[in-house]
N, C-alpha and C. Protein backbone atom coordinates (compact mmCIF):
# COMPACT_ATOMS: atom_id res chain seq x y z
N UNK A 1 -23.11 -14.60 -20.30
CA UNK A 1 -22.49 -13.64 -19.41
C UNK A 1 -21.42 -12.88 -20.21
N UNK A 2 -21.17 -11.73 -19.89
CA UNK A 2 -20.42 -11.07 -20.79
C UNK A 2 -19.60 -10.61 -20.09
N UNK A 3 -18.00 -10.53 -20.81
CA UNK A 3 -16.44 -10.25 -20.44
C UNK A 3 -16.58 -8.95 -20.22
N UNK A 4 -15.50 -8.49 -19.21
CA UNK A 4 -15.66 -6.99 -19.09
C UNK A 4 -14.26 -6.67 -20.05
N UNK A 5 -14.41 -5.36 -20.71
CA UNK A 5 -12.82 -5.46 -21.87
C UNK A 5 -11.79 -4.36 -21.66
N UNK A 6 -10.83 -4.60 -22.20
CA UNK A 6 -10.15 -3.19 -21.66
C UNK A 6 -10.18 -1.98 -21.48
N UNK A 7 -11.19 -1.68 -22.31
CA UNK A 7 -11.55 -0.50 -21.60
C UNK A 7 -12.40 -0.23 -19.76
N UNK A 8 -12.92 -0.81 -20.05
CA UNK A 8 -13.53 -1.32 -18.34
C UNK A 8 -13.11 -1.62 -17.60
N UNK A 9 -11.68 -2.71 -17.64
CA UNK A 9 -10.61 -2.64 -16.64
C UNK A 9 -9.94 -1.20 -16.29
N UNK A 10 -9.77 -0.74 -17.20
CA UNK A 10 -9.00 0.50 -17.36
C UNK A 10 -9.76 1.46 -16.40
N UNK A 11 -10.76 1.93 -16.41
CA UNK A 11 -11.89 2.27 -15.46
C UNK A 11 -11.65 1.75 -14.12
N UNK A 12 -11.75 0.54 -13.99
CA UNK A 12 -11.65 -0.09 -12.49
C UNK A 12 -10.22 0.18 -11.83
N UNK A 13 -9.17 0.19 -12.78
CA UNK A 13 -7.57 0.82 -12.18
C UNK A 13 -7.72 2.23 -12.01
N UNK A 14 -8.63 3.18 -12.87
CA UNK A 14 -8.51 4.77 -12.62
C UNK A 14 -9.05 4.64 -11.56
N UNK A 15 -10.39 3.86 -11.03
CA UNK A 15 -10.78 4.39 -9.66
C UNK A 15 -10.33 3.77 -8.24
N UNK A 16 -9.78 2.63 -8.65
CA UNK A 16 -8.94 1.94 -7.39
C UNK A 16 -7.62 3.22 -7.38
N UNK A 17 -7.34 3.76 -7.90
CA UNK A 17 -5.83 4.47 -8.14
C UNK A 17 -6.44 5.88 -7.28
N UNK A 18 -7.67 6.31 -7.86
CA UNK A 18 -7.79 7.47 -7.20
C UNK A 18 -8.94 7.54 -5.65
N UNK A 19 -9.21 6.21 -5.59
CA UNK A 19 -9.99 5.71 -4.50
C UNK A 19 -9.55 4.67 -3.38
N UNK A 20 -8.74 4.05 -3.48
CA UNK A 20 -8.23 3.14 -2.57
C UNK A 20 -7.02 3.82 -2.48
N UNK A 21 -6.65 5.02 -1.82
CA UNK A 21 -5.44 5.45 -1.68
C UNK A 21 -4.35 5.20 -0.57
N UNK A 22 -5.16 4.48 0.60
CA UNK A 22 -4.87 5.00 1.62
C UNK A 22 -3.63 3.44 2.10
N UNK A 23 -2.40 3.28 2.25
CA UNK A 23 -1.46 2.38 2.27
C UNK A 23 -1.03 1.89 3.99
N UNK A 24 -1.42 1.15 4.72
CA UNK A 24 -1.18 0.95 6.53
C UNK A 24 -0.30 -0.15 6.28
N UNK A 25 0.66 -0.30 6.81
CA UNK A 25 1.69 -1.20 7.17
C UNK A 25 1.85 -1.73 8.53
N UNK A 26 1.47 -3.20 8.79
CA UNK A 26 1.41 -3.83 9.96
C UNK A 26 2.50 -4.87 10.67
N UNK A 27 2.44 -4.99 12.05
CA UNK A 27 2.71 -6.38 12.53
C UNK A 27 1.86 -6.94 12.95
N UNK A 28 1.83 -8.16 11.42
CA UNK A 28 1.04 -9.18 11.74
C UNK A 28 -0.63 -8.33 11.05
N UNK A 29 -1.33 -8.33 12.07
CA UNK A 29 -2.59 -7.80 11.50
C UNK A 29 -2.71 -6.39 12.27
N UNK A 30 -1.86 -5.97 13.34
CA UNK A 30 -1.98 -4.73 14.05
C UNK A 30 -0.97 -4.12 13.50
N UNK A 31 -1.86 -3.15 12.70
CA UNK A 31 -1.72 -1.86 12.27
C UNK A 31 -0.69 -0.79 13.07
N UNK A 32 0.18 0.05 12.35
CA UNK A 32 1.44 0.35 12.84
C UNK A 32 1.06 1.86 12.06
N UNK A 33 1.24 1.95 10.77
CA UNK A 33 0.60 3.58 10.26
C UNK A 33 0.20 3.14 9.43
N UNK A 34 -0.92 4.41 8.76
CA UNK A 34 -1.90 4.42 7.25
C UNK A 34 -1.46 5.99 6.82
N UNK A 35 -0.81 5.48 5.74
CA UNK A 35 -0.60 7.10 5.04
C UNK A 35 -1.03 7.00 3.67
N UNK A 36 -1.15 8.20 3.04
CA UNK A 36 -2.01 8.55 1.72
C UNK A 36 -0.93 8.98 0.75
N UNK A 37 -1.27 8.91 -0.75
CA UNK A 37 0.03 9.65 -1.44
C UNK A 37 0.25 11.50 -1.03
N UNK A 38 -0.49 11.78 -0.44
CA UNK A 38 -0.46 13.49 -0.16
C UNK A 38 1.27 13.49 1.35
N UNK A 39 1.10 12.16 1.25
CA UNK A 39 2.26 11.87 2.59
C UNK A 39 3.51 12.15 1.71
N UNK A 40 4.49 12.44 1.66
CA UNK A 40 6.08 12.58 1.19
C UNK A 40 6.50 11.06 0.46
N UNK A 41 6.22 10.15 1.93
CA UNK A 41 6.25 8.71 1.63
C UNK A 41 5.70 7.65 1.02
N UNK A 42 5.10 8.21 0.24
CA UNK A 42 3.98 7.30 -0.22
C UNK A 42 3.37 8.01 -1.42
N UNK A 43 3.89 6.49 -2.70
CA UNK A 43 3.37 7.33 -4.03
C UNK A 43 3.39 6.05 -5.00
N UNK A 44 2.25 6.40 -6.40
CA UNK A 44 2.43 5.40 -6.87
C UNK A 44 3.59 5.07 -7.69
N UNK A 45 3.62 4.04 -7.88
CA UNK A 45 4.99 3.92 -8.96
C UNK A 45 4.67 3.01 -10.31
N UNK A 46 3.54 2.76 -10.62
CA UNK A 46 3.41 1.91 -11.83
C UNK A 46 3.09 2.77 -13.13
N UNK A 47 3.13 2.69 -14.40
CA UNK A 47 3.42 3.52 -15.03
C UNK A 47 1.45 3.18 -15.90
N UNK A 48 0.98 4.33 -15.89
CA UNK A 48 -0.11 4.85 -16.67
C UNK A 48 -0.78 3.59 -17.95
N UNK A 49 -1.80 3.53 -17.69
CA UNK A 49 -2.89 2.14 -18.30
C UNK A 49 -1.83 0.95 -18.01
N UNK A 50 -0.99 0.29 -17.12
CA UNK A 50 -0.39 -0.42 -16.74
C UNK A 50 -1.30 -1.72 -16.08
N UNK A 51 -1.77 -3.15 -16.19
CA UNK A 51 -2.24 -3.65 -15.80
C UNK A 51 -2.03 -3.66 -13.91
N UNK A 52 -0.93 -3.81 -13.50
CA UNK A 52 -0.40 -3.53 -11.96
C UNK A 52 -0.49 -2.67 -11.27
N UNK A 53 -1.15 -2.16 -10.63
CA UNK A 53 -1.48 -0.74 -9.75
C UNK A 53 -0.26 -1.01 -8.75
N UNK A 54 0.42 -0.32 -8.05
CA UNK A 54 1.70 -0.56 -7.38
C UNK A 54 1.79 0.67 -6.82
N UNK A 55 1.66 0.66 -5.36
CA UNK A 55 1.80 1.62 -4.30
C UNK A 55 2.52 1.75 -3.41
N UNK A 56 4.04 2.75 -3.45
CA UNK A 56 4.93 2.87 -2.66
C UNK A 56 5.00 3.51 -1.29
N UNK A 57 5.16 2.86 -0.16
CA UNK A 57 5.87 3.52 1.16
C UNK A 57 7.25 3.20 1.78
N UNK A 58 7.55 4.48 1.86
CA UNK A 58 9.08 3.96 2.50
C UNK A 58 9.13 4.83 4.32
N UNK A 59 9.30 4.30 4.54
CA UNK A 59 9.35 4.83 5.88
C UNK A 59 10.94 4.22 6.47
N UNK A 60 11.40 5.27 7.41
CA UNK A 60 12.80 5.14 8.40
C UNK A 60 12.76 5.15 9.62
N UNK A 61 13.40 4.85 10.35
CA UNK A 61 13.31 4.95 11.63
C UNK A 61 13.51 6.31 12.30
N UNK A 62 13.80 7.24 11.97
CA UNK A 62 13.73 8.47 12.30
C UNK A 62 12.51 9.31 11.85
N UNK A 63 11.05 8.75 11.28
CA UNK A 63 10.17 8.99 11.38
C UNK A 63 9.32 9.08 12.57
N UNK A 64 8.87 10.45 12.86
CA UNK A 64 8.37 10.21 14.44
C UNK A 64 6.66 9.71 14.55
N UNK A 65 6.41 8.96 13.49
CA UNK A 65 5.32 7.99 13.54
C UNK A 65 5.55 6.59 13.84
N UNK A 66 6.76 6.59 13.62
CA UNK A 66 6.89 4.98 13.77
C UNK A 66 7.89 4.90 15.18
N UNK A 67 7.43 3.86 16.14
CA UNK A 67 8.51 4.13 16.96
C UNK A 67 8.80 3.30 16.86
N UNK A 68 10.70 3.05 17.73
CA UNK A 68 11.22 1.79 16.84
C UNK A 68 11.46 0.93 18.53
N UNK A 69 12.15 -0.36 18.65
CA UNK A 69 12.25 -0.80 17.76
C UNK A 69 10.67 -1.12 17.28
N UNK A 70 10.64 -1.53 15.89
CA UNK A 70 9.58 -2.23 15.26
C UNK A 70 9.26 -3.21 14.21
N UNK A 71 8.35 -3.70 14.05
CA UNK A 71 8.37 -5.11 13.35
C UNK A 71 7.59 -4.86 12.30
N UNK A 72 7.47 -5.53 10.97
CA UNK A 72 6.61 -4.96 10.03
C UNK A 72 6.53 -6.17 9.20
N UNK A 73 5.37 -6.91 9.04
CA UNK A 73 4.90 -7.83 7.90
C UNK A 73 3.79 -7.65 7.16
N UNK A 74 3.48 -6.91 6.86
CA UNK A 74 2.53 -6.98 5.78
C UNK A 74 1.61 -5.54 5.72
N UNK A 75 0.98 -5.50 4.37
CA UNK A 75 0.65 -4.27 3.72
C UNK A 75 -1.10 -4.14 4.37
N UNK A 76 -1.83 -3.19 3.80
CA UNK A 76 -2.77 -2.89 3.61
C UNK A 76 -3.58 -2.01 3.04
N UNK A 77 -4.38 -2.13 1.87
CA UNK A 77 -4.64 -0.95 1.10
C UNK A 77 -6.33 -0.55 1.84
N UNK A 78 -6.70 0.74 1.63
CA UNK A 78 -8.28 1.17 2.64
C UNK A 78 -8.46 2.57 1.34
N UNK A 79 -9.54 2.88 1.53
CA UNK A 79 -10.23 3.73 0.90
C UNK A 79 -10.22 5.05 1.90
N UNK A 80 -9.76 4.83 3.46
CA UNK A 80 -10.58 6.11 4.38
C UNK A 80 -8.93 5.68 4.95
N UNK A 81 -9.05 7.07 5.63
CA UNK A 81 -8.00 7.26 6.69
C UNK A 81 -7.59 6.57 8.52
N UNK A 82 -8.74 6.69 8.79
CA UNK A 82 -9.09 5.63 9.50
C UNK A 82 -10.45 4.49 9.77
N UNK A 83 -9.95 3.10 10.00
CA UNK A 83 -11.50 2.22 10.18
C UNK A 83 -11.01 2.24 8.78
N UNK A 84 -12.27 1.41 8.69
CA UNK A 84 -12.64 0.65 7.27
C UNK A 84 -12.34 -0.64 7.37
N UNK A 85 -12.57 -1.39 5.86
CA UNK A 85 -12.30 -2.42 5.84
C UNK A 85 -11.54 -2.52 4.75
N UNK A 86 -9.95 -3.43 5.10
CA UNK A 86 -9.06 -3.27 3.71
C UNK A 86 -9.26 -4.42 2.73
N UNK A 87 -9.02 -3.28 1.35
CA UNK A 87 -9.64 -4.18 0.41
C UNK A 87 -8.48 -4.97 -0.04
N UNK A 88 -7.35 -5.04 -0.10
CA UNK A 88 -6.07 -5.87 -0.04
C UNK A 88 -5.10 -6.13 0.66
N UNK A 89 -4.74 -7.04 0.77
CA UNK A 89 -3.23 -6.91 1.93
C UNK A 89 -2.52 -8.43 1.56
N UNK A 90 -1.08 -7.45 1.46
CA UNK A 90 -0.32 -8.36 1.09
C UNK A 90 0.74 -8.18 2.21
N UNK A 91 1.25 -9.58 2.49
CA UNK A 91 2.24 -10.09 3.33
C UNK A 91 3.36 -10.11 2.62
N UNK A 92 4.81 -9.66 3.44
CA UNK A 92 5.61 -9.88 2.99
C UNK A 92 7.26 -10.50 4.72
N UNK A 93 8.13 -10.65 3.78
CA UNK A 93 8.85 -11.37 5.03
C UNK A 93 9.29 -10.36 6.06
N UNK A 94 9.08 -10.41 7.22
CA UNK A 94 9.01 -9.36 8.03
C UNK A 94 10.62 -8.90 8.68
N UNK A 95 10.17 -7.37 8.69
CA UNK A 95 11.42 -6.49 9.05
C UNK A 95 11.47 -6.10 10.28
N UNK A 96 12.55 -5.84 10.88
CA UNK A 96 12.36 -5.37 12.21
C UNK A 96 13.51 -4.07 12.19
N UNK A 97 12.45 -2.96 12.59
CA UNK A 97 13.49 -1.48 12.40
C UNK A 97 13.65 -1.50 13.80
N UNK A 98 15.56 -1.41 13.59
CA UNK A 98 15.87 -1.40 15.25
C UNK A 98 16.08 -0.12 15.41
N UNK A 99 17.01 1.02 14.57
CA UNK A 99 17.38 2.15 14.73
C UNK A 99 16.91 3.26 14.05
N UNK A 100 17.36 4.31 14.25
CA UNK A 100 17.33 5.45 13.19
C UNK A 100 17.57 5.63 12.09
N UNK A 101 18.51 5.10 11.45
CA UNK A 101 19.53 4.70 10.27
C UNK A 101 18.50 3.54 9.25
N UNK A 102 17.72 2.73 10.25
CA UNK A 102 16.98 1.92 9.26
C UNK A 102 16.32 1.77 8.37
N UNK A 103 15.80 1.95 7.27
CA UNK A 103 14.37 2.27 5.95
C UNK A 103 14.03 0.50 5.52
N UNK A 104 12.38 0.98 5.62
CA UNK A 104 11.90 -0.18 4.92
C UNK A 104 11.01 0.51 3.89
N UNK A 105 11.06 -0.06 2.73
CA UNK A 105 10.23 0.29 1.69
C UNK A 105 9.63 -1.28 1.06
N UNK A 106 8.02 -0.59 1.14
CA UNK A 106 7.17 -1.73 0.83
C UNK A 106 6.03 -1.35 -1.11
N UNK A 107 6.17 -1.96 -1.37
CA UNK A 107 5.35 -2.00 -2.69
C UNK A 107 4.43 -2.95 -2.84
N UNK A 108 3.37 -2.32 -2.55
CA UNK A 108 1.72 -3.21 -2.57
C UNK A 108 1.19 -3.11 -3.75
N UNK A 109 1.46 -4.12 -4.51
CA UNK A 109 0.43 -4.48 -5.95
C UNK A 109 -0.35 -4.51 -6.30
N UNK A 110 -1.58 -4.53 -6.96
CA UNK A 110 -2.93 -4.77 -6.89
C UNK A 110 -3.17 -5.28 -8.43
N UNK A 111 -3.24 -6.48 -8.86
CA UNK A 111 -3.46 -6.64 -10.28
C UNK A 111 -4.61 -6.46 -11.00
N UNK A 112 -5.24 -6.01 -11.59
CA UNK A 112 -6.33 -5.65 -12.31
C UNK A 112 -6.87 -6.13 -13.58
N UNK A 113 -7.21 -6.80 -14.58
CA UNK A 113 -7.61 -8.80 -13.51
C UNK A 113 -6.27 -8.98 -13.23
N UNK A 114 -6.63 -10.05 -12.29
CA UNK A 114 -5.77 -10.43 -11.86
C UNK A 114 -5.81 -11.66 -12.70
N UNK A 115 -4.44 -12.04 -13.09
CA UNK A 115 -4.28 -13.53 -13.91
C UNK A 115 -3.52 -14.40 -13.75
C-alpha cells in the first residue's frame, strides 16, 4: 500500500480550503448560523502550505442573525450553504451571548493528516 506524500496532502488542504468553506455554529447539534468566508465574519487564518487548515468566525450579539440570548457549543464545517452533511465538527466549552456588547469567536481546525 502506498503513503500519500506531501505533495498530495498539500492537494487535499487546497481543496478542503477552497471546498469545505462553509462554517455553522451550534447549540449542541442545532444549528444556530452557517456562513462562508465571502461573510465579513468568517475567514481563514492559517498561514499557506500550513499542515492546520483553521477557519475563523466571530460573531456579536448585535448581529441580526443571531438572536440573543444564545448558547453556542460547537463548530461545523459543510461544503453547501444549506443541508448537507458536515464533514467536521468540533466542540468547544459553551458560551452563552446574553447581550449586544457580547462576541464569540470560534476557530475550527482541520488537521491534514491528522497526527
Amino acid at each position: 500500500m502506498a503513503e500519500i506524500n506531501t505533495t498530495g496532502y498539500q492537494s487535499i488542504r487546497d481543496y478542503i480550503q477552497a471546498n469545505w468553506k462553509y462554517i455553522e455554529l451550534r447549540n449542541g447539534s442545532t444549528p444556530i448560523v452557517r456562513l462562508s468566508p465571502s461573510d465579513s465574519r468568517v475567514r481563514w487564518t492559517h498561514q499557506a502550505g500550513e499542515q492546520t487548515l483553521k477557519l475563523q468566525i466571530v460573531v456579536k450579539g448585535v448581529d441580526n442573525d443571531i438572536p440573543v440570548p444564545q448558547t453556542f457549543s460547537s463548530s461545523a464545517i459543510y461544503s453547501v450553504a444549506t443541508g448537507g452533511s458536515a464533514y467536521s465538527v468540533e466542540s468547544f466549552t459553551s458560551f452563552t451571548m446574553e447581550s449586544d456588547q457580547d462576541e464569540l469567536t470560534v476557530i475550527h481546525s482541520i488537521q491534514v493528516p491528522q497526527v
